[in-house]
Protein backbone atom coordinates (compact mmCIF):
# COMPACT_ATOMS: atom_id res chain seq x y z
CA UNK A 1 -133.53 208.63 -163.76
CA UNK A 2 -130.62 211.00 -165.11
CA UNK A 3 -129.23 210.65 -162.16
CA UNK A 4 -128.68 206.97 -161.26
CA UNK A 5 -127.79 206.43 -164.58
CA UNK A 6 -124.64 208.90 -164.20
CA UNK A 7 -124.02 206.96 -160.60
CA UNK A 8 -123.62 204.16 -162.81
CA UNK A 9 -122.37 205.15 -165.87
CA UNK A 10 -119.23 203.10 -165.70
CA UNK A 11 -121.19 200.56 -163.70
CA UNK A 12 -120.25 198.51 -160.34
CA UNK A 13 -118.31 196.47 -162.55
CA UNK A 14 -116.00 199.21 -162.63
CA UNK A 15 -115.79 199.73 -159.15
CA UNK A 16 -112.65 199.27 -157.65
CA UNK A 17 -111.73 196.52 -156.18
CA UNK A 18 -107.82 196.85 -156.22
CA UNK A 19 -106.99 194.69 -153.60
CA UNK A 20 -103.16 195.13 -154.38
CA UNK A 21 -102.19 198.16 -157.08
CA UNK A 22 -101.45 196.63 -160.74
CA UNK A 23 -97.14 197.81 -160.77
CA UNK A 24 -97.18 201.13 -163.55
CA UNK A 25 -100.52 200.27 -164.55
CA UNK A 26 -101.79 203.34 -166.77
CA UNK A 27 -105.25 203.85 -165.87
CA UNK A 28 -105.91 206.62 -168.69
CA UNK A 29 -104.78 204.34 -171.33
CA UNK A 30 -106.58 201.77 -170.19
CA UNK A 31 -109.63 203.83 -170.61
CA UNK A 32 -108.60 205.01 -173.99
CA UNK A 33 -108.16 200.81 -175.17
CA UNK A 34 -111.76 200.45 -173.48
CA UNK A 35 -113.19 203.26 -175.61
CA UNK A 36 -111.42 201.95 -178.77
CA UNK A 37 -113.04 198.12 -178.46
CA UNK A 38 -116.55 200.03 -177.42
CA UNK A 39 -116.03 201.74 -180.79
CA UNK A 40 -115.02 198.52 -182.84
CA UNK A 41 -117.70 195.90 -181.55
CA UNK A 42 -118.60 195.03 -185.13
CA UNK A 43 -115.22 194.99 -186.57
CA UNK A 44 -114.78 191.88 -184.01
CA UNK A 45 -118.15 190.31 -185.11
CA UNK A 46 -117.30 190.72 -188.33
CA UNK A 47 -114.06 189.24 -188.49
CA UNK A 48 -114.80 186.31 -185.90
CA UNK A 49 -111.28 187.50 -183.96
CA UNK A 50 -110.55 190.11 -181.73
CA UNK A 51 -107.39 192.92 -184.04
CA UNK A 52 -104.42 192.15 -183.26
CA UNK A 53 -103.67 195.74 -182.66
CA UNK A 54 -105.98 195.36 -179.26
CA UNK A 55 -103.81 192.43 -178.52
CA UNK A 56 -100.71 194.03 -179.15
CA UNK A 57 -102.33 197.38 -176.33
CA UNK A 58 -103.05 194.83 -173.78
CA UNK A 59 -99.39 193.30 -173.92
CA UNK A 60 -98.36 197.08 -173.85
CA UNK A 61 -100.17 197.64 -170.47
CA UNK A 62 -99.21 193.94 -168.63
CA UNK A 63 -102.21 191.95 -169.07
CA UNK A 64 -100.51 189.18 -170.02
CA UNK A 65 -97.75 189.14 -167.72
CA UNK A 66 -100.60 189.26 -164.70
CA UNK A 67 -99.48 186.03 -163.81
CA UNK A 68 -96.06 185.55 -164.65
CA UNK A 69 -93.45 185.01 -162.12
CA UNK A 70 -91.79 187.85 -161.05
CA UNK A 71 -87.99 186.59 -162.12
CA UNK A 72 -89.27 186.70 -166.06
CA UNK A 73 -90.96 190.02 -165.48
CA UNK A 74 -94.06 189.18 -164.58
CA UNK A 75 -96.96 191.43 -162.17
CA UNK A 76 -97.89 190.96 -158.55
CA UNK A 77 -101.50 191.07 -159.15
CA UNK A 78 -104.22 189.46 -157.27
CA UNK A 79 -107.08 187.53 -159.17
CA UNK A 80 -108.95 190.20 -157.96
CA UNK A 81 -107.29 192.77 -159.65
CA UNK A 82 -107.19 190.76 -162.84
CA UNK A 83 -110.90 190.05 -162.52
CA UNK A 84 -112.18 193.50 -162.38
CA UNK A 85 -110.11 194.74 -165.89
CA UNK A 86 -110.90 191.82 -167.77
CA UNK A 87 -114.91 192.31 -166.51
CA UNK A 88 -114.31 196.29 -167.58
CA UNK A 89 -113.00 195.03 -171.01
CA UNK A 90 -115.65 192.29 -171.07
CA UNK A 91 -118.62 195.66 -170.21
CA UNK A 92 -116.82 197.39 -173.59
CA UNK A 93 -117.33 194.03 -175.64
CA UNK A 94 -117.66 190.63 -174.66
CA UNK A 95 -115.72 188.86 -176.69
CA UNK A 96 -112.63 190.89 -176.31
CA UNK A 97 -112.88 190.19 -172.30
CA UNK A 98 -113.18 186.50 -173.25
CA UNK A 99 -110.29 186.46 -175.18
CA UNK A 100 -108.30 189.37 -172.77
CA UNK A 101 -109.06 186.54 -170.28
CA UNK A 102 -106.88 184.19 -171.54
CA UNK A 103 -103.75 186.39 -169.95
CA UNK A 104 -104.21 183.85 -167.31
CA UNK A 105 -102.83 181.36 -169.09
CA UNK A 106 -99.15 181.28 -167.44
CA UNK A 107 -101.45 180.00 -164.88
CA UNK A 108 -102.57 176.93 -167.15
CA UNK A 109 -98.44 176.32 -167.90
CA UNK A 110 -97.39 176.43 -164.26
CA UNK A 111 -98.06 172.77 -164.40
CA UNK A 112 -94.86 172.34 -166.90
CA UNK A 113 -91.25 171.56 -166.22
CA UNK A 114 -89.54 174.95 -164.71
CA UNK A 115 -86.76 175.14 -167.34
CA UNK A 116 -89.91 174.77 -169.88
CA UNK A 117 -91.96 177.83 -168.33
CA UNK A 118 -88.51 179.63 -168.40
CA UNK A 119 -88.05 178.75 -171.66
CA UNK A 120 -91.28 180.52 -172.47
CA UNK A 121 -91.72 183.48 -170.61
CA UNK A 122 -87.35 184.28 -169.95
CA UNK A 123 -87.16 186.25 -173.12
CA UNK A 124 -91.32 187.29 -173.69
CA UNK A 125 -92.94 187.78 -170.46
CA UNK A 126 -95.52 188.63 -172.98
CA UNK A 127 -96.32 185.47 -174.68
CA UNK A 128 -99.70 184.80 -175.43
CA UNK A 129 -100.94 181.33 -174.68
CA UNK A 130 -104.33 179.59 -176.09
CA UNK A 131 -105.39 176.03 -176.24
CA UNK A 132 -108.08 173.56 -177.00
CA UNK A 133 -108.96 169.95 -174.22
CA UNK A 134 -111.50 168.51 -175.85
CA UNK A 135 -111.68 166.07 -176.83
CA UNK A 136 -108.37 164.96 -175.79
CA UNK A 137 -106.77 162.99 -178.95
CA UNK A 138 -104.83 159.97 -179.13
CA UNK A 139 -100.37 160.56 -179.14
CA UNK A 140 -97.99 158.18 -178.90
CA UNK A 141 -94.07 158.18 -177.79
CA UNK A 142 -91.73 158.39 -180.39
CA UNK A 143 -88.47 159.64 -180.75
CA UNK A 144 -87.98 162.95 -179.34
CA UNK A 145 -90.94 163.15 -177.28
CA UNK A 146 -94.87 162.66 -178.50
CA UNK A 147 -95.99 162.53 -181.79
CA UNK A 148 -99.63 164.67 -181.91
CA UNK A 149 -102.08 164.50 -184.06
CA UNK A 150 -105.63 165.79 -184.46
CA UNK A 151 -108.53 168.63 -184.29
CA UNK A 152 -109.37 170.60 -181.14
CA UNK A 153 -112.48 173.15 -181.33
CA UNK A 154 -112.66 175.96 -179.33
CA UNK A 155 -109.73 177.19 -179.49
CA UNK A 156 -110.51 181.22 -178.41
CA UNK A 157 -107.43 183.88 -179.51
CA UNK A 158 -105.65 181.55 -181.54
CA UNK A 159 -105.31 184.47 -184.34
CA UNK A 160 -102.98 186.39 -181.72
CA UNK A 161 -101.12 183.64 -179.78
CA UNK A 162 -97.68 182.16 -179.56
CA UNK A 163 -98.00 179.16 -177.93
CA UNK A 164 -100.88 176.57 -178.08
CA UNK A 165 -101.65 173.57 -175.82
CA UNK A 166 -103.94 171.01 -177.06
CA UNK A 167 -105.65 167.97 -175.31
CA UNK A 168 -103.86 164.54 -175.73
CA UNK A 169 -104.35 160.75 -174.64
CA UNK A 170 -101.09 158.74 -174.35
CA UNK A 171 -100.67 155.06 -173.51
CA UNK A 172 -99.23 155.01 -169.89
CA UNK A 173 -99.84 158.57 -168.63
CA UNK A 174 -101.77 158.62 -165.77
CA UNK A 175 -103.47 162.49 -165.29
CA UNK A 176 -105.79 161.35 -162.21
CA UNK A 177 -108.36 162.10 -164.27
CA UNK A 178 -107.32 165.00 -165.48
CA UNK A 179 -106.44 165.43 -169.10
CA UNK A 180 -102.82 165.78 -170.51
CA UNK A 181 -102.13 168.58 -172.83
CA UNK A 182 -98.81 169.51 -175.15
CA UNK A 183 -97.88 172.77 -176.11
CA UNK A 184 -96.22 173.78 -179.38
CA UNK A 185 -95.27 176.99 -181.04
CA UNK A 186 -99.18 178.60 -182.44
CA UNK A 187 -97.04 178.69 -185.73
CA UNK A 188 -96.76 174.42 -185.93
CA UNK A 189 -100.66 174.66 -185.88
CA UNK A 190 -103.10 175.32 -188.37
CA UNK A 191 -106.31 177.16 -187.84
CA UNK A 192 -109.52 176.43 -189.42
CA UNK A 193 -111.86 179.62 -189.10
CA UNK A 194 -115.28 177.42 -188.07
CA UNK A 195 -116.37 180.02 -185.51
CA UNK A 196 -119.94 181.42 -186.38
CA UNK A 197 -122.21 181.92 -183.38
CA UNK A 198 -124.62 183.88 -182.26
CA UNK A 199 -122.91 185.20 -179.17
CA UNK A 200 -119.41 186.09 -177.87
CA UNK A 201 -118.57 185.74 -181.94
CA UNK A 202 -115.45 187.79 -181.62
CA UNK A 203 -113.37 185.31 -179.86
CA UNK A 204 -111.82 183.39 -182.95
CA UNK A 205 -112.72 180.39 -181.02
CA UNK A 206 -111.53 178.11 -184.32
CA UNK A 207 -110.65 174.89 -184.76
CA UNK A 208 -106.76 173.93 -183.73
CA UNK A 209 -105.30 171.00 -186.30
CA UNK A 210 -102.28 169.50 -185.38
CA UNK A 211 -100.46 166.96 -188.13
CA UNK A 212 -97.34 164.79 -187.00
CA UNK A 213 -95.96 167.46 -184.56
CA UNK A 214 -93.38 165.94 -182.15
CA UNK A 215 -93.73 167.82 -179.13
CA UNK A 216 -90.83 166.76 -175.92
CA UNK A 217 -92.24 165.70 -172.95
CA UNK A 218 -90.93 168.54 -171.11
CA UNK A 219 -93.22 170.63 -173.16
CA UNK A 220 -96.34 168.40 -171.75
CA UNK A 221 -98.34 169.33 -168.49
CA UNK A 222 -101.74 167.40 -166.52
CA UNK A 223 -104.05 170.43 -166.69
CA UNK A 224 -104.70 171.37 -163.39
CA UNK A 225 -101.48 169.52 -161.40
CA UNK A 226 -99.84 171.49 -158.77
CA UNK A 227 -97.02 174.64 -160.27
CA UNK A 228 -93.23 173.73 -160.84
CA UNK A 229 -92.20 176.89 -159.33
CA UNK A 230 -93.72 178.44 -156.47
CA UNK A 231 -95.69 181.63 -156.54
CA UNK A 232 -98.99 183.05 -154.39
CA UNK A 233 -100.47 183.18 -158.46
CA UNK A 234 -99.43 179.58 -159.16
CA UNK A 235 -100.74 178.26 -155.73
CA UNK A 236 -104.24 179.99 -156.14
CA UNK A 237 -106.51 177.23 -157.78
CA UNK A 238 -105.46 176.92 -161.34
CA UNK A 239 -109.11 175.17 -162.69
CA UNK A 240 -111.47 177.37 -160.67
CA UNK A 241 -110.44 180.40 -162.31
CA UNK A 242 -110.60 178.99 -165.62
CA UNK A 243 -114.14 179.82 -165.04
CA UNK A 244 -114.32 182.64 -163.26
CA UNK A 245 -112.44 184.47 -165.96
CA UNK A 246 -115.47 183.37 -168.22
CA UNK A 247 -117.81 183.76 -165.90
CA UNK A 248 -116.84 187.58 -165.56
CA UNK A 249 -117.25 187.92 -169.49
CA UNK A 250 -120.95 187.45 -169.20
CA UNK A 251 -121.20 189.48 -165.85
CA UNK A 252 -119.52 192.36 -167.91
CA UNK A 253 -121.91 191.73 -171.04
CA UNK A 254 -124.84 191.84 -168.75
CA UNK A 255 -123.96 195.14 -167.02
CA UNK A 256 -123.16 196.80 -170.55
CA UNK A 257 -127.30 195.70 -171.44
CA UNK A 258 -127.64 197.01 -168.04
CA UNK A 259 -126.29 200.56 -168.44
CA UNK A 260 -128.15 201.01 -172.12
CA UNK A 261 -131.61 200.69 -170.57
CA UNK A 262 -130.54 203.48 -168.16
CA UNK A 263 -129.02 205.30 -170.72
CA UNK A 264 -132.37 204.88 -173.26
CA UNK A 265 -134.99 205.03 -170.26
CA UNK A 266 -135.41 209.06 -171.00
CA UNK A 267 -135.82 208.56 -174.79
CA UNK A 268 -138.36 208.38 -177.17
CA UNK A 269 -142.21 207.37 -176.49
CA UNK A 270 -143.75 204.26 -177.84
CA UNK A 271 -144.69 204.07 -181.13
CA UNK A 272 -148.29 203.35 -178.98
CA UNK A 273 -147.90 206.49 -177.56
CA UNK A 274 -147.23 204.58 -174.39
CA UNK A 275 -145.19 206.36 -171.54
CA UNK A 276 -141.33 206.58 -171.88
CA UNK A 277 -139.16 203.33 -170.70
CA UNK A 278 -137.99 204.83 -167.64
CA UNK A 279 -141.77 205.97 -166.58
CA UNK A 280 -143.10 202.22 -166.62
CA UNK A 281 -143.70 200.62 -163.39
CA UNK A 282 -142.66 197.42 -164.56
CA UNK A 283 -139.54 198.73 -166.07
CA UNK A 284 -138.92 200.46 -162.56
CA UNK A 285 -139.65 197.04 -160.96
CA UNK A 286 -137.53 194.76 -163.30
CA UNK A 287 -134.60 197.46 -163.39
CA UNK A 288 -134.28 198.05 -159.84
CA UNK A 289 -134.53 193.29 -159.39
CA UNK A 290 -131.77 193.26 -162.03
CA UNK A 291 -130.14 196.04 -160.13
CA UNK A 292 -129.91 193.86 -156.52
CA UNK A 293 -129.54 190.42 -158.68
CA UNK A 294 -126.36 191.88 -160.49
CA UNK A 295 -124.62 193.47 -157.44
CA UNK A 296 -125.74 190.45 -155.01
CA UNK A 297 -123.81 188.00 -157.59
CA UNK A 298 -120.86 190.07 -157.98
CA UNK A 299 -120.29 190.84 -154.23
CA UNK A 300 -120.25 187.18 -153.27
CA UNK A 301 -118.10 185.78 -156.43
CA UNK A 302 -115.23 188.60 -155.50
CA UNK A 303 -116.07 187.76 -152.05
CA UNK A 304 -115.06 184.27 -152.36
CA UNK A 305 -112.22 185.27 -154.31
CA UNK A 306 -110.65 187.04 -151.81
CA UNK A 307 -111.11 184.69 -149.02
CA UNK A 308 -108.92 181.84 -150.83
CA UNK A 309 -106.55 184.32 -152.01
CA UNK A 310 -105.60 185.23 -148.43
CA UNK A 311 -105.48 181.47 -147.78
CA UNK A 312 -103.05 180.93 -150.57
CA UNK A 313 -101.08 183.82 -149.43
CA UNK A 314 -101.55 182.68 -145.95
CA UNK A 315 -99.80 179.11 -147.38
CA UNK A 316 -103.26 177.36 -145.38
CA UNK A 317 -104.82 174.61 -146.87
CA UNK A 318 -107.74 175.42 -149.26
CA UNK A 319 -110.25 172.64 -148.66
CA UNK A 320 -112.17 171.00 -151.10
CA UNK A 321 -115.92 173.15 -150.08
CA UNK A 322 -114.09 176.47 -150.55
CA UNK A 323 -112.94 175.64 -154.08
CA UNK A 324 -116.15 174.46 -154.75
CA UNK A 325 -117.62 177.69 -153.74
CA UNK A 326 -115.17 179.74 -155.80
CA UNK A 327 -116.92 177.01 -158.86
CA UNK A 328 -120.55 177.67 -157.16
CA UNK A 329 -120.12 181.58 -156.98
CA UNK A 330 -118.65 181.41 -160.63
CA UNK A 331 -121.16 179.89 -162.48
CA UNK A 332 -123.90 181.72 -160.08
CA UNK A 333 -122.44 184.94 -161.43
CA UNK A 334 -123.11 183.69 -165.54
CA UNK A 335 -126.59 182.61 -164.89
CA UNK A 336 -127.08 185.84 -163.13
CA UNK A 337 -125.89 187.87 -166.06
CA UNK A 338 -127.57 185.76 -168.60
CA UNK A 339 -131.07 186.20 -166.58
CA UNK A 340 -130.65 190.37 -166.51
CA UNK A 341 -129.46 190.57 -169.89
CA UNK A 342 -132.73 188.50 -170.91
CA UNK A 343 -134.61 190.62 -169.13
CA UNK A 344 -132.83 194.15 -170.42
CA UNK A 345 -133.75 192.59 -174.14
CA UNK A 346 -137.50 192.08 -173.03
CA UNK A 347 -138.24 195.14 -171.19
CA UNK A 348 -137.12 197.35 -173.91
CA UNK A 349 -139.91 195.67 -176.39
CA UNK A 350 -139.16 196.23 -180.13
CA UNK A 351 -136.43 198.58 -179.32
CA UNK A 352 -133.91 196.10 -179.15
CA UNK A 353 -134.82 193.58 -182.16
CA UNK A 354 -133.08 195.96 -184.82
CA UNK A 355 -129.24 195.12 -185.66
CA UNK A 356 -128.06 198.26 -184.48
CA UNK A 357 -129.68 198.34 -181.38
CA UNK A 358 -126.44 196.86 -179.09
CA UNK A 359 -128.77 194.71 -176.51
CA UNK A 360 -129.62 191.73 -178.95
CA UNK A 361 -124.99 191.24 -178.59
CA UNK A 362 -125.10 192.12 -175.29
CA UNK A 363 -127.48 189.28 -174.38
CA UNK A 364 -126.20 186.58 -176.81
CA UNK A 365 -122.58 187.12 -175.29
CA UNK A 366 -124.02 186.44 -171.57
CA UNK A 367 -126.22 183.88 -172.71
CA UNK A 368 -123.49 182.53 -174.44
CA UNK A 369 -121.19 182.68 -171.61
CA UNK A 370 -123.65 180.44 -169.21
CA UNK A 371 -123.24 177.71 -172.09
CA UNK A 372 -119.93 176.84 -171.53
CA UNK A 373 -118.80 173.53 -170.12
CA UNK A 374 -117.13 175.37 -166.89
CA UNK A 375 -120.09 177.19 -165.91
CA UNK A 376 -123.71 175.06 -166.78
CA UNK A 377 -125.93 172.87 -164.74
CA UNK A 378 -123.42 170.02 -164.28
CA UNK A 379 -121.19 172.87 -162.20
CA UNK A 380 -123.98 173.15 -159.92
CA UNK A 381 -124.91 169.65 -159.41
CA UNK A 382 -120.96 168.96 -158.61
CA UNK A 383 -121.36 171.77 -156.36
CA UNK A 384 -124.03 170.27 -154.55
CA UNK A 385 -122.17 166.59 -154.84
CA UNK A 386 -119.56 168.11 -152.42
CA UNK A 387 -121.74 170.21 -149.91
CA UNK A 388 -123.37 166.49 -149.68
CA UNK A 389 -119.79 165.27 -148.85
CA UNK A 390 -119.65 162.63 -152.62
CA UNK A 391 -116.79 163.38 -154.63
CA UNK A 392 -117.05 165.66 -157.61
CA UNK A 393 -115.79 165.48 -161.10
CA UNK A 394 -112.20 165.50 -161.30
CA UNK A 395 -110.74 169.04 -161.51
CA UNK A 396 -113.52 170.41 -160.01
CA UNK A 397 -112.29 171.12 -156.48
């Protein structure tokens, strides 16, 4: 057993996949930051936010300028690239991948005016960007631009951002469906700590309250309209990876669970006297289905990744079944991660019921993870709606 466990000691998430090479990424502090937010898991819980000292280390190594065009110093890095560190952050602690994830956001603002996105990321290619849709409150024109108003939940990093977009109806605007959002400096909106869950609890996912803030209408953007300035990042489809970069939180929660019952399988006997975890058959038999469901999953959702990333770098068309698969493989990958992390927590009996034992976090955060709106059962069934040719939800593909 010793000695698949040290084959996968880091895990296939951690595997590399660099498709193109992050520009002066540094690999050993990376590692160090990863061992740092292993060793701080309950500091997050605690809290309800991920330090701002871990925020202030992943501006220090890029993160957030993943996606930033080049001519305000941002990285050439491929969604693959991006992917696989926020999953290896996600493996360390889940809630500081979710949140880590959010460095895509230049992606959500590629949708605003060019002069605005200059605006933002000319003098802080660093800016941190969070934001809460739903539900999308009522605004109205006034002087000056749009007078907002209102409470947005969900709003995950707002402790360490700089800019926040929030959801808004406006008499007029037509979003196709899609909802329009205005973004404000995070220090014209309040936050109300309501976050307390059971899973991914680190994310400071409060509530965002807005009172009579004026925002210009060059500072507004439909969420998930085609990029005023064109980049290979900005072309690659803006909603889909909203949740993958969720989706890979979970993934990276499930393979931590993973890894423990490897790493514990040698231990202790039973308080039955029963054999040790690694010498049951149906420990062997559930470890080694978790094994094939996990890398099965993973293979296909970075599979799928790639192939419309060389599309969009190819300038080809992306049709409406390939973004649905990059949706289908998404989601596929949560509800994989939430199954094996389930079934890490169960095969490990009454080993993993005490509050120090890491699996009970490990399989909240994936559970958790499959809960959200990008990635549930509706995702599938608008998968299926366009397989079957019937128009999806709009933003979905």
């Amino acid at each position: 057993m010793l000695a698949v466990n040290e084959n996968l000691a880091d895990g296939p998430s951690s595997a590399t996949v660099s498709h193109l090479p992050f520009q002066t990424f540094d690999e050993a502090r990376f590692s160090a930051l990863l061992g740092d937010i292993r060793a701080r898991t309950g500091e997050f819980r605690a809290q309800r936010h991920i330090s701002q000292d871990i925020i202030e280390e992943l501006k220090a190594l890029g993160l957030y300028r993943s996606f930033v065009p080049e001519q305000f110093g941002g990285r050439n890095v491929t969604p693959m690239r991006f992917l696989e560190l926020i999953e290896r952050i996600a493996e360390a602690d889940g809630s500081a991948g979710w949140v880590a994830s959010f460095a895509f956001g230049s992606k959500y603002l590629a949708s605003l005016p060019a002069e605005t996105v200059a605006k933002i990321y000319g003098d802080n290619p660093d800016a941190v960007f969070c934001g809460g849709v739903f539900p999308p409150q009522k605004a109205k024109r006034v002087d000056g631009g749009i007078l907002v108003n209102g409470r947005w939940p969900f709003g995950s990093g707002c402790m360490g951002s700089d800019y926040t977009g929030v959801g808004i109806l406006v008499e007029g605007a037509d979003g196709g469906g899609l909802p329009l959002m205005a973004v404000m400096p995070s220090e014209k909106v309040r936050i109300e700590e309501t976050w307390d869950t059971v899973g991914m609890s680190g994310t400071g996912s409060h509530d965002l309250v807005v009172e009579d803030v004026v925002v210009p209408e060059d500072w507004t953007f439909v969420r998930g309209a085609g990029a005023s300035i064109d980049t290979d990042q900005f072309r690659f489809p803006t909603l889909p990876m909203a949740a993958q970069v969720l989706a890979i939180c979970g993934f990276g929660a499930a393979r931590a669970a993973l890894n423990h019952v490897y790493e514990v399988a040698g231990g202790r006997k039973s308080i039955t006297g029963a054999p040790t975890l690694g010498d049951r058959v149906n420990v062997q038999l559930h470890l080694g289905e978790a094994e094939g469901k996990m890398r099965a999953a993973r293979s296909w959702f970075y599979a799928e990744t790639e192939k419309v990333w060389d599309l969009t770098v190819a300038r080809e068309d992306i049709s409406r079944e390939q973004t649905a698969a990059l949706r289908l493989a998404a989601s596929h990958l949560a509800r994989t991660g939430a199954e094996v992390a389930r079934a890490c927590y169960e095969m490990t009996g009454t080993m993993g019921i005490f509050k120090d034992n890491p699996l009970s976090t490990y399989m909240a955060d994936a559970m958790v993870t499959a809960q959200h709106a990008f990635l549930t059962e509706g995702t599938f069934i608008n998968a299926g709606k366009v397989f079957l040719g019937h128009d999806p939800i709009p933003g979905y593909a």
